[in-house]
Protein backbone atom coordinates (compact mmCIF):
# COMPACT_ATOMS: atom_id res chain seq x y z
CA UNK A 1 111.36 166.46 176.70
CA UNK A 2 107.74 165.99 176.51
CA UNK A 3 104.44 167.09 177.85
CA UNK A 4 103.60 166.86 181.01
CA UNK A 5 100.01 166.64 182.57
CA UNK A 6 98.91 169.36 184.91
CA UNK A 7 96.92 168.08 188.10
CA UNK A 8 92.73 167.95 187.06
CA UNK A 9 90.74 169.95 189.75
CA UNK A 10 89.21 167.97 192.34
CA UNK A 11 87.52 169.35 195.61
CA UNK A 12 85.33 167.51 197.93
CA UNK A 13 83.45 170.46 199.67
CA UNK A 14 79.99 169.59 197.80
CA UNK A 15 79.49 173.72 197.57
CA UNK A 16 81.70 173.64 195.00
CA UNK A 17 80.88 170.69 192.85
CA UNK A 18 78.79 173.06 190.58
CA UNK A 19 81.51 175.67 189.63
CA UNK A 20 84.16 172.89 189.26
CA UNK A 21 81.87 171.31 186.99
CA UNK A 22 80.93 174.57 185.05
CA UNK A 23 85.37 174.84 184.83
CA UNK A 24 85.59 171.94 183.21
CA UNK A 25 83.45 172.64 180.53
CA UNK A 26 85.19 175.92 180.03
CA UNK A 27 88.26 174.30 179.12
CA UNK A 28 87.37 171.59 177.05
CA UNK A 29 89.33 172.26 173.67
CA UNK A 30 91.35 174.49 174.92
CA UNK A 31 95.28 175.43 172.95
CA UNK A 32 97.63 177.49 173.49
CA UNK A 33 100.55 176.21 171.85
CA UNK A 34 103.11 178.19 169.95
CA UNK A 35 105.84 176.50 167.69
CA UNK A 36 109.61 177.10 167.06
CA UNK A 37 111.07 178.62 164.08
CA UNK A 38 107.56 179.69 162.92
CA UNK A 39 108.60 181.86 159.97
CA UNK A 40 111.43 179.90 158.97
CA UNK A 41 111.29 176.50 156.15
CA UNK A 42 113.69 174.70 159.74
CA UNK A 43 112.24 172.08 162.07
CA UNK A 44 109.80 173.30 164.37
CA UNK A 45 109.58 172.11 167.92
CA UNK A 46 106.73 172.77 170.75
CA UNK A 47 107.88 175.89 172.38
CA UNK A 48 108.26 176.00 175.97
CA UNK A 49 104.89 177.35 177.96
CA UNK A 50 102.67 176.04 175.57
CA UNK A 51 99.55 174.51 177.46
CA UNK A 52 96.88 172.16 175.96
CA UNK A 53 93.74 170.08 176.50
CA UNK A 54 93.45 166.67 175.40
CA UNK A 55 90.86 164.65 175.92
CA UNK A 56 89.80 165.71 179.51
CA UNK A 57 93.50 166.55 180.63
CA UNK A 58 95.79 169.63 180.13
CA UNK A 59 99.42 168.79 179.79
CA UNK A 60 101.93 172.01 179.59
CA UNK A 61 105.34 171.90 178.04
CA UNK A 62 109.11 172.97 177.97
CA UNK A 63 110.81 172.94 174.32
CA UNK A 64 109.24 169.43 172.98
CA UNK A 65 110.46 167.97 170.01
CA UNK A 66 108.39 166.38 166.75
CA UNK A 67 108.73 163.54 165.51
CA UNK A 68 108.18 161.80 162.35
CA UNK A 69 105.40 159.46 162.64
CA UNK A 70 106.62 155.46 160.86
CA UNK A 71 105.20 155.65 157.44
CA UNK A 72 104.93 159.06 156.66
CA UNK A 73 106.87 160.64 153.90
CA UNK A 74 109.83 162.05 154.66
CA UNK A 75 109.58 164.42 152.02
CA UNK A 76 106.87 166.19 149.59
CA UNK A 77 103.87 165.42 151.71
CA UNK A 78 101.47 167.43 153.50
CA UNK A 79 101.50 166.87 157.38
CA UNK A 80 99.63 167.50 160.44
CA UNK A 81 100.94 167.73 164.01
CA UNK A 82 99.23 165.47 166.57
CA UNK A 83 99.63 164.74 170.50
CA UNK A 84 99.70 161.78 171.94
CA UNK A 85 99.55 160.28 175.11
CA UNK A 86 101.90 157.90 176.69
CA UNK A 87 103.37 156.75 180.28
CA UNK A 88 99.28 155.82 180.77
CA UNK A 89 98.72 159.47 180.14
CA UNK A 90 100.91 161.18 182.36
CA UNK A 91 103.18 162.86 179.51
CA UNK A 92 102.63 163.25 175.78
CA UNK A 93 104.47 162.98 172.51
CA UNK A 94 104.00 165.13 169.28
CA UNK A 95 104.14 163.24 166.18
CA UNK A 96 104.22 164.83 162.28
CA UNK A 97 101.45 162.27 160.07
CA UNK A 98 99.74 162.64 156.94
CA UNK A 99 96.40 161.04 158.23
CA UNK A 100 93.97 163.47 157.79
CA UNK A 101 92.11 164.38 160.96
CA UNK A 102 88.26 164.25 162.25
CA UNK A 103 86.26 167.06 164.18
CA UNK A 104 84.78 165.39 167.11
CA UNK A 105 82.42 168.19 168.55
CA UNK A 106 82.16 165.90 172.16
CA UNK A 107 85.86 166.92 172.33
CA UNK A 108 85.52 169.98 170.70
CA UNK A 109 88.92 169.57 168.67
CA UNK A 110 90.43 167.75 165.63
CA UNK A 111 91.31 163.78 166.63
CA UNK A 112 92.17 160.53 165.05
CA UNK A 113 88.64 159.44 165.57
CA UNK A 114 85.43 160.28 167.47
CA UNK A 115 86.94 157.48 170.07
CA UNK A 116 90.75 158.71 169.85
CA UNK A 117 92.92 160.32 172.45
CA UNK A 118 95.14 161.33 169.53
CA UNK A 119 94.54 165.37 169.22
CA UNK A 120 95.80 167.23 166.01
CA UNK A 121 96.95 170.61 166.57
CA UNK A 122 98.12 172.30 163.34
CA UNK A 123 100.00 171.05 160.10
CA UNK A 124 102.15 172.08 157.13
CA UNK A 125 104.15 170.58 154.70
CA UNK A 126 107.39 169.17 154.32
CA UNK A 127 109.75 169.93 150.97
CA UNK A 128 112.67 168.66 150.00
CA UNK A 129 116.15 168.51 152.51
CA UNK A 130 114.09 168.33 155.45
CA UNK A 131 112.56 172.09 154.93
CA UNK A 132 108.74 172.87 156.02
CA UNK A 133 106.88 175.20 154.56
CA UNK A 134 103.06 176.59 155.69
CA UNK A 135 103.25 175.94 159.50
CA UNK A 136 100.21 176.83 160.95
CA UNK A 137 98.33 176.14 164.79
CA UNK A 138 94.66 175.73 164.61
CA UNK A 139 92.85 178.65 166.08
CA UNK A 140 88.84 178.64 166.89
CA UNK A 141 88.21 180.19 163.82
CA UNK A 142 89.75 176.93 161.38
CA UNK A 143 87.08 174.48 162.00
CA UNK A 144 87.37 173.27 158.50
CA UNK A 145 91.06 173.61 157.93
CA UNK A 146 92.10 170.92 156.58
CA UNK A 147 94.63 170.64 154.62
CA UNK A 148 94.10 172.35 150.83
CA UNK A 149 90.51 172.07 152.05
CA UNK A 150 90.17 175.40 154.34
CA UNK A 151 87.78 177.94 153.22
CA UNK A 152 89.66 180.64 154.73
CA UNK A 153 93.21 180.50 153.60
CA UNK A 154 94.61 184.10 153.17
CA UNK A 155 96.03 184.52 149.36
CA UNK A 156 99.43 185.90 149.18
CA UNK A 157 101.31 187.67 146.49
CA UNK A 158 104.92 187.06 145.41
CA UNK A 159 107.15 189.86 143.24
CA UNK A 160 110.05 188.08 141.47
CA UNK A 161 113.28 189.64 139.34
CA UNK A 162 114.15 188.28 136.45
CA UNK A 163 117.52 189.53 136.79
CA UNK A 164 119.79 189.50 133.63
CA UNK A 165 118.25 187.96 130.53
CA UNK A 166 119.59 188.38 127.01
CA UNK A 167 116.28 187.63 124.62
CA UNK A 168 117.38 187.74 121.87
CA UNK A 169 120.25 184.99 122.43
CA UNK A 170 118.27 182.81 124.92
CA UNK A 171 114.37 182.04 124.39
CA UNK A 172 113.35 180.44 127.92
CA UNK A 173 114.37 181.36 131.40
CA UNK A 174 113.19 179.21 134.55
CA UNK A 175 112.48 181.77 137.41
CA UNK A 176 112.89 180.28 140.95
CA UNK A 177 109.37 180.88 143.29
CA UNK A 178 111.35 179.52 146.52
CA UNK A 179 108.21 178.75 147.81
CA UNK A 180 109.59 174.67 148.31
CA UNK A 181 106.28 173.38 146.10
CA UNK A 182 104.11 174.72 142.96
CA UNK A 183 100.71 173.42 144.18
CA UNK A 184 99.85 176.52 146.21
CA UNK A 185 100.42 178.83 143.28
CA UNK A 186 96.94 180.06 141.83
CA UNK A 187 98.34 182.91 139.57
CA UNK A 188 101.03 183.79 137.35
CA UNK A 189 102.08 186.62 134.94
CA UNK A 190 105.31 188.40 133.95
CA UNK A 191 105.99 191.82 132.46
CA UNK A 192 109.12 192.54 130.83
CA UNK A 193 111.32 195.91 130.62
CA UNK A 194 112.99 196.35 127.31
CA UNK A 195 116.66 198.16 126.57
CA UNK A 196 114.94 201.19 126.29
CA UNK A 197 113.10 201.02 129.86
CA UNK A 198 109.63 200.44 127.97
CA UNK A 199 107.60 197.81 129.74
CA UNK A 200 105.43 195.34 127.86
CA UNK A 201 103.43 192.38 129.57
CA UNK A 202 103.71 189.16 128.24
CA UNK A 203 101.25 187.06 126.93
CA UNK A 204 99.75 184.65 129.77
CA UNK A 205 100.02 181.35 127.70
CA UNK A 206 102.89 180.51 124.97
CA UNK A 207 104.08 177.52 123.47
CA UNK A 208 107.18 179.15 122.46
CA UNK A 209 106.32 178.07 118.86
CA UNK A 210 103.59 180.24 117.09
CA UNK A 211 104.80 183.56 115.72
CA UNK A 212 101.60 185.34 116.81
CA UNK A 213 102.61 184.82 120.13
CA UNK A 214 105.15 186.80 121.55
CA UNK A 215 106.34 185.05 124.75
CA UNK A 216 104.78 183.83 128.14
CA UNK A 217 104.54 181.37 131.30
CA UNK A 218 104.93 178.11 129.82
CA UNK A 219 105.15 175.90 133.05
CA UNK A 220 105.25 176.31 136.52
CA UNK A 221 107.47 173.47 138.08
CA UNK A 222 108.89 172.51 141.64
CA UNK A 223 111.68 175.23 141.46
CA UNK A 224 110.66 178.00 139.30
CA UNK A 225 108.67 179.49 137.11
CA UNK A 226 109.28 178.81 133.00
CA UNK A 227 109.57 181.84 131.12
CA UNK A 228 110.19 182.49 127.53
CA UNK A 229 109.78 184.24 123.61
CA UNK A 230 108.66 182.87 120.78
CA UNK A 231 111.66 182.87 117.52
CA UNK A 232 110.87 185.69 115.83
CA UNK A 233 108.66 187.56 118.12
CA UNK A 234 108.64 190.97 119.43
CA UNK A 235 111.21 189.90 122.40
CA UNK A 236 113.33 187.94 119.58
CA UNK A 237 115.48 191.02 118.78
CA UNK A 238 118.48 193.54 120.02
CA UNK A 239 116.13 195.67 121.47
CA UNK A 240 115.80 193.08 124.15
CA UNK A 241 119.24 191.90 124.76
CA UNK A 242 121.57 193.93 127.07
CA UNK A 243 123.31 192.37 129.35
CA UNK A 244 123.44 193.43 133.13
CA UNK A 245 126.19 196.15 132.57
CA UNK A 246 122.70 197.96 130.98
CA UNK A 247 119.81 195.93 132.02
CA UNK A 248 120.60 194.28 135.62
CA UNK A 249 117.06 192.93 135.47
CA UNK A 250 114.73 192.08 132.70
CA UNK A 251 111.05 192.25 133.96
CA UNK A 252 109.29 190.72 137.05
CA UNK A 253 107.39 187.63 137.05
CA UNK A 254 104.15 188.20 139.78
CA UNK A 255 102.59 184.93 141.36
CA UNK A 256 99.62 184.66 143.74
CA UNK A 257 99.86 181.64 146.10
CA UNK A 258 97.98 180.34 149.55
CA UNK A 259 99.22 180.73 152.50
């Protein structure tokens, strides 16, 4: 399916040209549209009821597919979602491209251009194995979300388990974030439990070489975070290397990211 235009108001009685035209300008940038599957890395469609202005015109719509837009990366990109007319304007497509957008204040929304009928509604990114991660609908409040240039994006923070980790047998760990990408993580650190249940932070840089340095975050990559000791550091010893029977999980690794 697609969207579908609603009729535009039009009365001739000349008593009520003036509140038809004061209407009009109260709906000018108007959305109300809800995705699919918002909380969820799947596909997201346009779900059914959602109602939105586009360039003088509201169109309303049952479930409405996106679409990949011909050139856009299929995978690893940023996207945003944008509506766009067709059938000479009677219905409307939505389209996922990596353009970035333009506030036109005549329109009072985000568009291709200042003379485009193309309206962008929201964004996210795409992963890997078609999985989307940071869905979002622009609200009145995100005039200058764009994407990894909003002012306002909410910081969240991420507890992860180790889980089993012998350190005296095995210097470095990779930790997976399962957050699909590493470049909304803006903090790491990582405290580890030892056999005897004492619990000692690491240190926040390590090159897994120096003796002075015990152990720390070395890397934070695509899938995880990197974790390891130093040879013959504190950690590089049999008080730190139970196995799960005594030990199911070696420390926590903490990460702030944006939303």
């Amino acid at each position: 399916m697609a969207g579908t235009i609603l009729g535009n108001i039009s009365v001739g009685a000349s008593s009520w040209v003036s509140w038809i035209s004061a209407m009009e300008k109260t709906r000018k940038g108007f959305l109300a549209v809800s995705l699919t599957n918002p909380a969820t890395t799947a596909a997201s469609s346009i779900a059914t009821g959602s109602v939105l202005e586009l360039a003088g015109s509201f169109y309303t719509f049952t479930e409405t597919a996106i679409t990949l837009a011909s050139g856009t990366a299929s995978a690893s990109v940023s996207f945003y979602y944008t509506v766009i007319p067709s059938a000479g304007g009677t219905t409307v497509t939505v389209v996922r491209n990596s353009i970035t957008p333009t506030w036109v204040d005549s329109k009072q929304g985000f568009y291709a251009s200042a003379a485009s009928t193309t309206r962008y509604i929201g964004g996210g990114y795409i992963g890997t194995a078609a999985t989307y991660y940071r869905k979002f609908i622009y609200t009145p409040q995100m005039l200058d979300y764009l994407i990894y240039k909003n002012k306002t994006r909410p910081i969240l923070k991420k507890v992860l388990e180790i889980g089993e980790w012998n350190m005296d047998a095995t210097q470095v760990i990779v930790v997976a974030h399962n957050l699909g990408s590493r470049k909304e993580i803006r903090s790491v650190s990582c405290i580890i439990e030892g056999d005897d249940t004492v619990l000692i932070p690491l240190d926040t840089i390590s090159n897994f070489a120096t003796p002075a340095i015990n152990g720390g975050i070395n890397q934070i990559v695509i899938t995880g975070i990197t974790v390891g000791r130093t040879d013959g550091g504190l950690f590089d010893s049999t008080s730190y290397n139970a196995t799960a029977s005594t030990v199911a999980n070696r420390g926590w690794v903490f990460i702030e990211y944006e939303a």
